[in-house]
Protein backbone atom coordinates (compact mmCIF):
# COMPACT_ATOMS: atom_id res chain seq x y z
CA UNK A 1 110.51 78.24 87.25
CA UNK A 2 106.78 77.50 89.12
CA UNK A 3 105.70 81.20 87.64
CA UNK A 4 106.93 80.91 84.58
CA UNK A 5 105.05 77.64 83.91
CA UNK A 6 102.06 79.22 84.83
CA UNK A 7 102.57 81.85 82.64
CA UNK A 8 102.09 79.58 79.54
CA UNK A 9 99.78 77.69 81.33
CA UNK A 10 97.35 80.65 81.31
CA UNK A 11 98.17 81.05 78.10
CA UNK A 12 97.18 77.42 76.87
CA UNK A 13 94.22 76.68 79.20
CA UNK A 14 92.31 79.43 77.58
CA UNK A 15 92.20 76.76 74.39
CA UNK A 16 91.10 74.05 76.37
CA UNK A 17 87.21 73.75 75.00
CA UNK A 18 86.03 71.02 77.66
CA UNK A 19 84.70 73.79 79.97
CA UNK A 20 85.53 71.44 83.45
CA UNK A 21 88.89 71.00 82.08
CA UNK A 22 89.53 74.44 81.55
CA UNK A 23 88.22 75.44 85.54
CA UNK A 24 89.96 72.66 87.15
CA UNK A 25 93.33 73.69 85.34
CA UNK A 26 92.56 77.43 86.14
CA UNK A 27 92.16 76.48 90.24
CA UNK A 28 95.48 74.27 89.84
CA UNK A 29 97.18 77.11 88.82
CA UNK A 30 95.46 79.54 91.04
CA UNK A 31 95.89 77.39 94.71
CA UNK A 32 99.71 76.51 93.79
CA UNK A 33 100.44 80.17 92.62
CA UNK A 34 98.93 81.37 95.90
CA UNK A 35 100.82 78.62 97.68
CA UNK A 36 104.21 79.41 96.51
CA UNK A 37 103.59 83.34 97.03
CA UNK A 38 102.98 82.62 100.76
CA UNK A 39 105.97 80.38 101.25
CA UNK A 40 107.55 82.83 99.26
CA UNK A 41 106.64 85.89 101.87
CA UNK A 42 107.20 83.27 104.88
CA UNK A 43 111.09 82.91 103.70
CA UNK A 44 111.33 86.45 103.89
CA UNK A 45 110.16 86.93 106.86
CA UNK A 46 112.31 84.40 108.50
CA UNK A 47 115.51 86.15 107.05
CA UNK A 48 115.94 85.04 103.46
CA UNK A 49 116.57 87.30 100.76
CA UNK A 50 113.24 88.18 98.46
CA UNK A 51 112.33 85.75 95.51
CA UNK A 52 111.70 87.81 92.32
CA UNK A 53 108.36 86.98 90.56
CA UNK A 54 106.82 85.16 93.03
CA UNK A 55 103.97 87.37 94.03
CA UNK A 56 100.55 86.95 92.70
CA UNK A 57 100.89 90.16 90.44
CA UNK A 58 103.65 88.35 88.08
CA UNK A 59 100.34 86.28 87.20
CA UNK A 60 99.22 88.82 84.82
CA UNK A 61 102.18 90.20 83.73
CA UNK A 62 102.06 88.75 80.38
CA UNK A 63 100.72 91.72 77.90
CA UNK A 64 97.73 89.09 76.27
CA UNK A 65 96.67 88.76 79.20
CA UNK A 66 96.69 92.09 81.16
CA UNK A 67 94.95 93.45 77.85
CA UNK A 68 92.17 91.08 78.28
CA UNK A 69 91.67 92.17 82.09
CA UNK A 70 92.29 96.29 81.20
CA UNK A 71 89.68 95.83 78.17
CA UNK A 72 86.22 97.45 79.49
CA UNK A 73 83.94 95.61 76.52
CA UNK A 74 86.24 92.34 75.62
CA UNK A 75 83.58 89.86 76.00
CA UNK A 76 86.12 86.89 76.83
CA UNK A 77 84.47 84.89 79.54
CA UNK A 78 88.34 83.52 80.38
CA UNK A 79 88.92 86.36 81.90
CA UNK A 80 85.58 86.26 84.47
CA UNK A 81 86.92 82.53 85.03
CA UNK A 82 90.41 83.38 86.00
CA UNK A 83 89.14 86.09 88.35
CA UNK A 84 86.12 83.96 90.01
CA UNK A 85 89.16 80.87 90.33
CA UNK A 86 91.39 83.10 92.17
CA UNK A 87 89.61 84.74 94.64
CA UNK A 88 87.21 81.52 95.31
CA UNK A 89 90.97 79.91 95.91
CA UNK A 90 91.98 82.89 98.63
CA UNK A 91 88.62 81.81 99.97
CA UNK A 92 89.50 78.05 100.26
CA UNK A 93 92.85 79.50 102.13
CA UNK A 94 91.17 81.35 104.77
CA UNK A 95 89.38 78.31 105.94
CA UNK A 96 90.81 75.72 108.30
CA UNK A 97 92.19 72.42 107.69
CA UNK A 98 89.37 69.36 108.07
CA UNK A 99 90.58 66.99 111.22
CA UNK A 100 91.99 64.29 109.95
CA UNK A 101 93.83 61.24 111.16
CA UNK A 102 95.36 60.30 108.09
CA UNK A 103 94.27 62.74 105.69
CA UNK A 104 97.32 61.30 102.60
CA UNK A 105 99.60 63.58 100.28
CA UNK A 106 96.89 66.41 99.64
CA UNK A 107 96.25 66.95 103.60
CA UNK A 108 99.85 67.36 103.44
CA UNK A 109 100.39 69.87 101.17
CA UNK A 110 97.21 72.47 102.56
CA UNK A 111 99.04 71.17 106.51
CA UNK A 112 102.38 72.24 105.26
CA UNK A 113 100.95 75.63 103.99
CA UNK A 114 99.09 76.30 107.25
CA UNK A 115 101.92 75.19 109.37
CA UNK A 116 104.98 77.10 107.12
CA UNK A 117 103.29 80.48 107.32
CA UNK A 118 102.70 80.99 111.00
CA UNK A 119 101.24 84.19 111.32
CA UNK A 120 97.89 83.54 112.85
CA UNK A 121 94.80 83.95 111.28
CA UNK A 122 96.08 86.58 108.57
CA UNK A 123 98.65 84.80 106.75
CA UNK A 124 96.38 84.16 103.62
CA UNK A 125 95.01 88.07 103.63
CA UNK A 126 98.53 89.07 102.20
CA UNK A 127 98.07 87.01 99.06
CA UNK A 128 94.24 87.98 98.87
CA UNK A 129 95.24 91.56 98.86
CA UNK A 130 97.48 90.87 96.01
CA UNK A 131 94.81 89.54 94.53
CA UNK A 132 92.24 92.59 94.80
CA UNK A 133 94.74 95.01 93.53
CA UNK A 134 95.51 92.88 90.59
CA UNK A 135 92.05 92.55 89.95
CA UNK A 136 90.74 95.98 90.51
CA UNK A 137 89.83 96.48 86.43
CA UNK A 138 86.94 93.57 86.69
CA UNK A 139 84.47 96.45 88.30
CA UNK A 140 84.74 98.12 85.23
CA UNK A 141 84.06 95.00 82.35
CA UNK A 142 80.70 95.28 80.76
CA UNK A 143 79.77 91.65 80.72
CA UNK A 144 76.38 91.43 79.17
CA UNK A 145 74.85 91.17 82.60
CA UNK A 146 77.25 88.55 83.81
CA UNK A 147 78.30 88.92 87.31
CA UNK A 148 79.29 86.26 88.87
CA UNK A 149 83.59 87.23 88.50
CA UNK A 150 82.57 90.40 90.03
CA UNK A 151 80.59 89.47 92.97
CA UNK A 152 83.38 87.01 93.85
CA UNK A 153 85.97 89.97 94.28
CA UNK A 154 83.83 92.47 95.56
CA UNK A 155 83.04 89.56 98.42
CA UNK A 156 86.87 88.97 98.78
CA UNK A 157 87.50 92.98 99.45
CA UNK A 158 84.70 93.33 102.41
CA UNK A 159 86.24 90.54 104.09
CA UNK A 160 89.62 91.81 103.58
CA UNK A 161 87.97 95.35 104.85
CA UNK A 162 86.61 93.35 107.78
CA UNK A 163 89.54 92.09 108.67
CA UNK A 164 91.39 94.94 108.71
CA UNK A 165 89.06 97.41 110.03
CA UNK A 166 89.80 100.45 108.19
CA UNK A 167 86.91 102.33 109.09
CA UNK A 168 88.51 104.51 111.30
CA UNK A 169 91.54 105.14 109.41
CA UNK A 170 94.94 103.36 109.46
CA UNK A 171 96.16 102.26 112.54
CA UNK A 172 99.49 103.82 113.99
CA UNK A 173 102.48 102.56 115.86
CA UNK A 174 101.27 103.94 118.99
CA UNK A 175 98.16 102.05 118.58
CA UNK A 176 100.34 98.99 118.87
CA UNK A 177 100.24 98.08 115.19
CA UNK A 178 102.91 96.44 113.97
CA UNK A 179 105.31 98.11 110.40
CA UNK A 180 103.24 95.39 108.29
CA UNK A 181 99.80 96.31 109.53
CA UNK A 182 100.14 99.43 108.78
CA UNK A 183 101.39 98.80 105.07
CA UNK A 184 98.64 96.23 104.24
CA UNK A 185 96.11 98.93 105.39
CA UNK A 186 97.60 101.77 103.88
CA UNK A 187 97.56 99.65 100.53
CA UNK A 188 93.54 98.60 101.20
CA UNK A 189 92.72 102.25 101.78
CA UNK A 190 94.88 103.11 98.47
CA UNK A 191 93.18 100.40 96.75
CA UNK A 192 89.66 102.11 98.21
CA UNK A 193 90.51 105.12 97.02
CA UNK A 194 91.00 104.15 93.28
CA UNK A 195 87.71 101.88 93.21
CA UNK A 196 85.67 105.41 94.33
CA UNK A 197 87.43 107.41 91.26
CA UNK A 198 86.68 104.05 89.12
CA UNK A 199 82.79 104.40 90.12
CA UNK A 200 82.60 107.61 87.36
CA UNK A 201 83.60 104.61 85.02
CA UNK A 202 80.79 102.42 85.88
CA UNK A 203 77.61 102.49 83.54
CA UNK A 204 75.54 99.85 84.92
CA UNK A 205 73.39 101.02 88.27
CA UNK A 206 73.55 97.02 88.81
CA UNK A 207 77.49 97.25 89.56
CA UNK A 208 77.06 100.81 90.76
CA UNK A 209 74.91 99.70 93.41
CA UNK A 210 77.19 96.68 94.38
CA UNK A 211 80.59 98.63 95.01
CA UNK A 212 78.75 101.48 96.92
CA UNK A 213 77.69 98.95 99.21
CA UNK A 214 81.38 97.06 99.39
CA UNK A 215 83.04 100.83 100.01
CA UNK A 216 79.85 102.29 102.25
CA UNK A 217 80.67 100.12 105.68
CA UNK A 218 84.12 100.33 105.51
CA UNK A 219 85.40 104.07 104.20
CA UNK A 220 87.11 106.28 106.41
CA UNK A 221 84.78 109.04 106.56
CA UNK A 222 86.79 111.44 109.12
CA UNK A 223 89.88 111.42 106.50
CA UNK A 224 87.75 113.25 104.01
CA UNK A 225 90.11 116.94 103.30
CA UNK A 226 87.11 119.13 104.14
CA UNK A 227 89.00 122.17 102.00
CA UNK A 228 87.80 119.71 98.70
CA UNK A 229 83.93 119.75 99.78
CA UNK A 230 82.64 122.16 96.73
CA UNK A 231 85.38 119.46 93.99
CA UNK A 232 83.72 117.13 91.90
CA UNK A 233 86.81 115.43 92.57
CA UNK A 234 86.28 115.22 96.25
CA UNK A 235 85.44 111.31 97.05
CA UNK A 236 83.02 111.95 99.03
CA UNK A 237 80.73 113.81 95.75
CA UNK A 238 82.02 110.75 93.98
CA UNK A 239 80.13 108.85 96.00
CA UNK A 240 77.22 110.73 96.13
CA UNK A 241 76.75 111.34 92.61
CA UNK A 242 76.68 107.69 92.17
CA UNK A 243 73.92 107.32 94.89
CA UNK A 244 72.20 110.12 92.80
CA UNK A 245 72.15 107.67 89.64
CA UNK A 246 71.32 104.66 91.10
CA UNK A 247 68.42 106.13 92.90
CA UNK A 248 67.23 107.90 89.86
CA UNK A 249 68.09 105.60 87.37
CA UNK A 250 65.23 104.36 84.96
CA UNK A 251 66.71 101.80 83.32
CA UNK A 252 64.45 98.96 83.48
CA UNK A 253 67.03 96.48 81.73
CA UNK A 254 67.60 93.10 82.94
CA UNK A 255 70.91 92.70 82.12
CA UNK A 256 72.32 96.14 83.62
CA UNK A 257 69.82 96.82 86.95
CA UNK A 258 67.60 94.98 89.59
CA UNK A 259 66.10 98.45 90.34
CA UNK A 260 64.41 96.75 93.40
CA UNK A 261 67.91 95.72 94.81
CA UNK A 262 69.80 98.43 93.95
CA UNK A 263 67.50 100.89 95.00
CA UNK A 264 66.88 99.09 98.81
CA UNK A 265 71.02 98.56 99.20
CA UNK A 266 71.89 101.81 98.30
CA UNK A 267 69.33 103.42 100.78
CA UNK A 268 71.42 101.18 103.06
CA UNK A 269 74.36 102.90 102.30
CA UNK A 270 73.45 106.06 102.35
CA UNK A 271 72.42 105.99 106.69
CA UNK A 272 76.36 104.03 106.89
CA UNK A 273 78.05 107.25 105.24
CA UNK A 274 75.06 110.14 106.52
CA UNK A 275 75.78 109.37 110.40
CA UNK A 276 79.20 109.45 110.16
CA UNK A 277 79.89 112.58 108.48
CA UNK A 278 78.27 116.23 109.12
CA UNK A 279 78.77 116.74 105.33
CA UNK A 280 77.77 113.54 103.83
CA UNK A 281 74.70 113.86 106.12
CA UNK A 282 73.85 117.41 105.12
CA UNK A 283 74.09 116.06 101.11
CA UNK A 284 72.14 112.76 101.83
CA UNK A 285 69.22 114.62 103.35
CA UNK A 286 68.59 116.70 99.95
CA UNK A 287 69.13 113.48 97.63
CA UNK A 288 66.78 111.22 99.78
CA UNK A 289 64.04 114.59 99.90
CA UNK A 290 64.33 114.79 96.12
CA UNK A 291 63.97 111.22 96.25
CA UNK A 292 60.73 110.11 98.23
CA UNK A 293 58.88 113.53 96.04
CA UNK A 294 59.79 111.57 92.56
CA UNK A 295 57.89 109.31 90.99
CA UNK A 296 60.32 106.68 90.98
CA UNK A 297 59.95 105.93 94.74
CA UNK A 298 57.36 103.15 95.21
CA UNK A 299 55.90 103.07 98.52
CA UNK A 300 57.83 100.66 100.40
CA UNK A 301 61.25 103.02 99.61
CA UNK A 302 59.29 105.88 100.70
CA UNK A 303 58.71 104.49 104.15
CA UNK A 304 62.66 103.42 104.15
CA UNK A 305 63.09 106.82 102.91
CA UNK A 306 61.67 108.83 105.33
CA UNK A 307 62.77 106.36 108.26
CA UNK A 308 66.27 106.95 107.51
CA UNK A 309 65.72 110.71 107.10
CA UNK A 310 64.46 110.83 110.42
CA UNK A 311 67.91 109.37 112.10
CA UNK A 312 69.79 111.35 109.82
CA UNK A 313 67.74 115.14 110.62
CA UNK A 314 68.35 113.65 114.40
CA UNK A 315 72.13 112.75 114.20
CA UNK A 316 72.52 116.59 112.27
CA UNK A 317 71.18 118.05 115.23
CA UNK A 318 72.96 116.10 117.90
CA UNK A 319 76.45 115.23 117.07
CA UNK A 320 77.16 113.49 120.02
CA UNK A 321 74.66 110.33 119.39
CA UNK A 322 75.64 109.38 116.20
CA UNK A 323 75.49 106.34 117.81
CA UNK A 324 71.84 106.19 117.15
CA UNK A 325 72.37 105.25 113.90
CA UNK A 326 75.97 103.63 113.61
CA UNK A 327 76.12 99.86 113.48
CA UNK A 328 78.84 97.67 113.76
CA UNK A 329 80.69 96.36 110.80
CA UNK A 330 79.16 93.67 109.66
CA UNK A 331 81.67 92.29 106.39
CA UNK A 332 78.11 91.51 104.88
CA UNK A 333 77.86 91.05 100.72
CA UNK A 334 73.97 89.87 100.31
CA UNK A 335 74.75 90.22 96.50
CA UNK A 336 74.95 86.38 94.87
CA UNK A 337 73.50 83.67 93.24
CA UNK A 338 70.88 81.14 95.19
CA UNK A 339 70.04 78.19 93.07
CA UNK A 340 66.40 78.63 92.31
CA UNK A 341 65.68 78.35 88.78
CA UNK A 342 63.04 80.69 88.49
CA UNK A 343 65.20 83.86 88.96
CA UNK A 344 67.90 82.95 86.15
CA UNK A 345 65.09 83.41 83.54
CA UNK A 346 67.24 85.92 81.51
CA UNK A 347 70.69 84.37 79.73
CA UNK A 348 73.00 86.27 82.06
CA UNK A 349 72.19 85.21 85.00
CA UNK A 350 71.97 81.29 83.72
CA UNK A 351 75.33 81.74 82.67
CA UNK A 352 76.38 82.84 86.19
CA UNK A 353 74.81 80.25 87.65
CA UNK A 354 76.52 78.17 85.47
CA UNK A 355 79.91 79.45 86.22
CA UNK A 356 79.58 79.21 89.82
CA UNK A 357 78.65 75.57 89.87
CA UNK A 358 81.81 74.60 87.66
CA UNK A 359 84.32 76.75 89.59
CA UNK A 360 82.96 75.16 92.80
CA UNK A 361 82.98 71.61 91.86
CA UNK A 362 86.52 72.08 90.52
CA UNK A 363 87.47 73.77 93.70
CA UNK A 364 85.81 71.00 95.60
CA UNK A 365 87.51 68.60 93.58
CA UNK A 366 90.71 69.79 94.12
CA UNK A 367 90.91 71.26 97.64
CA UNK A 368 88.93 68.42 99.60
CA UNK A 369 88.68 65.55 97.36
CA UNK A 370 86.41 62.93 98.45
CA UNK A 371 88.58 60.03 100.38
CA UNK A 372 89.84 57.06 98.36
CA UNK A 373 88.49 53.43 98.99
CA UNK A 374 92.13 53.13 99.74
CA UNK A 375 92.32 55.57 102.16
CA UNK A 376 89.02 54.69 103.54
CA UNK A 377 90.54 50.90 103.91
CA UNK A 378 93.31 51.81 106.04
CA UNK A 379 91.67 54.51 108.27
CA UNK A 380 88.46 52.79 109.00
CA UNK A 381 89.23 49.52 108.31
CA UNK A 382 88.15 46.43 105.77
CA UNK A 383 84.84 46.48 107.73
CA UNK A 384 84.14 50.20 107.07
CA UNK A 385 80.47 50.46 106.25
CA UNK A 386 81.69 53.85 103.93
CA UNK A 387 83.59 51.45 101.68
CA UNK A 388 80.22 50.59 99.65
CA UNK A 389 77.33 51.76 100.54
CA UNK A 390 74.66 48.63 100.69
CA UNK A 391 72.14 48.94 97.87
CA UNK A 392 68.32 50.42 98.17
CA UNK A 393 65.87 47.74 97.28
CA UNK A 394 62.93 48.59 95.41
CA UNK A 395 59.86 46.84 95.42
CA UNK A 396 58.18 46.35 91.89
CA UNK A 397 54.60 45.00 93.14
CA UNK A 398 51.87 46.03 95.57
CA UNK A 399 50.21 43.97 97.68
CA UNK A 400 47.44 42.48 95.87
CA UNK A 401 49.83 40.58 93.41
CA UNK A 402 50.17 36.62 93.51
CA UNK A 403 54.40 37.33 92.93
CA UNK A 404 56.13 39.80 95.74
CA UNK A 405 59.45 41.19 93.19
CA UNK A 406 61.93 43.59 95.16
CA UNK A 407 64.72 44.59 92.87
CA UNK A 408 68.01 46.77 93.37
CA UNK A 409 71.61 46.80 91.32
CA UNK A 410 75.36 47.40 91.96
CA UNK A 411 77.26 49.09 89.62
CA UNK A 412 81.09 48.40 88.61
CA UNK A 413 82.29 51.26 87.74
CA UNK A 414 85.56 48.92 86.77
CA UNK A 415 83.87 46.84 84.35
CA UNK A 416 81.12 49.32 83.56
CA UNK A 417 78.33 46.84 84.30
CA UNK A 418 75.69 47.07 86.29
CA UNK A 419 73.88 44.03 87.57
CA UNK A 420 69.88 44.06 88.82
CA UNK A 421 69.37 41.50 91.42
CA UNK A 422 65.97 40.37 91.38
CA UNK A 423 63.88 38.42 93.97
CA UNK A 424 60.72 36.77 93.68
CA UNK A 425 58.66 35.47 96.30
CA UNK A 426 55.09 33.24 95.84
CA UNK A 427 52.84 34.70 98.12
CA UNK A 428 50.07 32.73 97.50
CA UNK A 429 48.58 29.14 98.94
CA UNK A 430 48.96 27.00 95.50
CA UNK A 431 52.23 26.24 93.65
CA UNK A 432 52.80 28.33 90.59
CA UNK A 433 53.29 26.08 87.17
CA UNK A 434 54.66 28.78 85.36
CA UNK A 435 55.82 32.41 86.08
CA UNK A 436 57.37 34.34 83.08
CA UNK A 437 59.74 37.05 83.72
CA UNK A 438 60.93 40.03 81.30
CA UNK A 439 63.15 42.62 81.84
CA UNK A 440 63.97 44.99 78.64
CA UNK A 441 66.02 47.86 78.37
CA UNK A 442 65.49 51.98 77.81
CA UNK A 443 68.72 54.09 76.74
CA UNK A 444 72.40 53.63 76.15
CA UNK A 445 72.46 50.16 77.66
CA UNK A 446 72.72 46.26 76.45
CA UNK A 447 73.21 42.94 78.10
CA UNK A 448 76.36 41.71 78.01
CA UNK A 449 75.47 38.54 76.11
CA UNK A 450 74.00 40.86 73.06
CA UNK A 451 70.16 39.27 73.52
CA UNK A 452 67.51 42.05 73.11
CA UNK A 453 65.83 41.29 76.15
CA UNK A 454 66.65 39.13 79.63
CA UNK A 455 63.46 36.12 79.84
CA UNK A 456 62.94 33.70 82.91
CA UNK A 457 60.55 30.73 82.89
CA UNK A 458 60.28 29.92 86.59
CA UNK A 459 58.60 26.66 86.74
CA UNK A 460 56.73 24.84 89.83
CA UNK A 461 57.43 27.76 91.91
CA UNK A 462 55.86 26.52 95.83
CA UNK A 463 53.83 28.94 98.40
CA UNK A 464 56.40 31.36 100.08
CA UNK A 465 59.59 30.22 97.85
CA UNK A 466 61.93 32.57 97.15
CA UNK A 467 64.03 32.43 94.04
CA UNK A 468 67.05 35.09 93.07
CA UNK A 469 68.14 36.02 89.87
CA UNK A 470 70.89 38.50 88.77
CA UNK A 471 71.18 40.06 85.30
CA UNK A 472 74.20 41.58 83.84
């Protein structure tokens, strides 16, 4: 009944027009669908028979909206939403629960979770594998520069490839994996696989560059079929034939390369594949000659260049220290946003930037919700200081003025009022006849007795008095 609903709840929230209405809906649907999947598995594992339809794949089984994530050039930003909500939610799973001593009904729910699927550290993976098979088509869209959706799954699958460390193949029984290991990293090396034969479909050296780097770290090099090496099938001439465009790409377009990023990350990725593999190495050494004798190398990639020729010529010639140039995993994706203005100057990447702030604040909003007063009254207390935070006074005069004014308001966000306490203090020797006092008003705001501006006559007002007054 849960999947169904959220079948026509896809279906609807892609009307909503209120663009926070439409994201917090989509990361409702997206955290309980995930939730209900993994108490789904959970029951199976303890013994009860299989629910149908509750896996994250059932999401998308409805034909509107597979055709909207299959289309390469719909330009439906729902579909970049739904994506980014989904795999930012198998984010929010893989982090633990805040400490809390009485954390109320949503603490509850996320505790319950945690708690019902006891299987260590990789209980959310299973759904977040779900999720990056189900999403594999977003690496193909041609979103006018966008890329925001596509970051966030690219991200999710080098932590997923992390995880499972898959570089050196799959794991076997004798290894000590267990029957499920072994299927969840057969299917991530499947799903590898398809994304390499999916890189002929790419266009953009922008998204070129961005899945070389997520497949680079984490292929199995030494499962290559070495009988396929003259194929333009083979995956590994897949791989470098990409390399080849993105190096000698010279599309200067905003919206489809960063030829200063893709250029440096796929350098990066091409001493991860070279030291592993005789043959990728051999390959890699003529692109990255060809390379630092064109005119498209600047300076700075001809000293990377020739750098990582130089551990590549050495590893050729002496198999046995690849080590030289091998590093450790590192489940690193340097490609996202950072929220400096300046380098959103084109629309795309505005829009991005845009995007990510309203799936995040509806994620925030949703997942760890700030603490009601209520709840803040029974955990700390009716003396917590976190209950209201004392006001910031403000003084309105320097030092040289007869009058000393300090000013700050309160707002009820109850009565929508907000009231300015003022206080005025005679700082000098003689008694003040007469001090007149204004205060007028700029934007959407009025007094609440209608009168176009708030006037005090103080009269008689004696050396170091001190008179209040409070406007509403």
């Amino acid at each position: 009944m849960q999947v169904s609903l959220f079948k026509r709840l896809l279906l609807m929230v892609r009307n909503l027009r209120a663009e926070s209405d439409r994201m917090h809906a989509l990361v409702c649907i997206c955290r309980t669908a995930l939730c209900v999947d993994l108490f789904a598995k959970e029951s199976v594992r303890r013994g009860q028979k299989p629910l149908p339809a509750t896996d994250i794949t059932s999401l998308f089984e409805d034909a509107r909206i597979k055709d909207d994530l299959n289309s390469v050039t719909s330009k439906s930003l729902f579909r970049e939403e739904l994506v980014a909500s989904l795999v930012e939610s198998c984010f929010q799973l893989s982090l633990p629960l805040p400490e809390q001593k009485n954390s109320g009904t949503e603490g509850r729910v996320i505790g319950a979770l945690a708690y019902g699927t006891g299987y260590g550290a990789l209980n959310w993976t299973e759904s977040a594998l779900e999720v990056v098979e189900v999403s594999r088509p977003c690496v193909l869209w041609d979103c006018d520069g966008r890329t925001y959706a596509i970051d966030c799954y690219l991200k999710l699958l080098v932590r997923l490839c992390r995880i499972y460390d898959i570089r050196g193949g799959v794991k076997r029984i004798k290894d000590g994996a267990s029957q499920e290991q072994i299927l969840y990293e057969t299917r991530l090396r499947n799903l590898q696989l398809q994304l390499i034969k999916d890189l002929r479909e790419v266009h953009t050296p922008r998204i070129s560059a961005r899945l070389i780097w997520a497949i680079a770290e984490h292929f199995d090099m030494e499962g290559l079929d070495p009988l396929l090496a003259d194929d333009p099938e083979d995956l590994l001439n897949i791989i470098i034939s990409n390399i080849h465009n993105v190096l000698f790409s010279s599309d200067s377009s905003a919206t489809t390369s960063n030829r200063l990023q893709d250029v440096q990350a796929v350098l990066i990725c091409t001493q991860r594949l070279g030291v592993r593999n005789p043959r990728a190495g051999q390959l890699l050494i003529k692109e990255l000659e060809d390379f630092k004798g064109s005119t498209l190398a600047d300076s700075v990639n001809k000293h990377q260049t020739r750098y990582i020729l130089q551990i590549l010529k050495f590893v050729s010639t002496r198999p046995e220290s690849r080590w030289v140039g091998l590093s450790e995993t590192t489940g690193d994706y340097p490609f996202s946003h950072h929220k400096l203005t300046v380098q959103f100057f084109e629309t795309s990447g505005a829009q991005d930037r845009k995007l990510e702030g309203l799936v995040h604040k509806a994620i925030q909003e949703l997942w760890r919700p700030d603490p009601s007063e209520l709840n803040l009254l029974l955990t700390k207390g009716i003396d917590s200081t976190k209950h209201k935070v004392p006001p910031k006074a403000l003084a309105l005069t320097g030092s040289s003025d007869p009058c000393y004014v300090e000013a700050y308001h309160i707002a009820d966000p109850m009565d929508r009022r907000i009231t300015l306490h003022l206080k005025i203090l005679n700082l000098t020797e003689l008694e003040l006849n007469k001090v007149d006092i204004r205060v007028g008003l700029t934007g959407a705001l009025h007094f609440m007795d209608g009168s176009l501006q708030a006037v005090r006559q103080l009269r008689n007002l004696v050396s170091q008095e001190l008179m209040l007054w409070h406007i509403s």
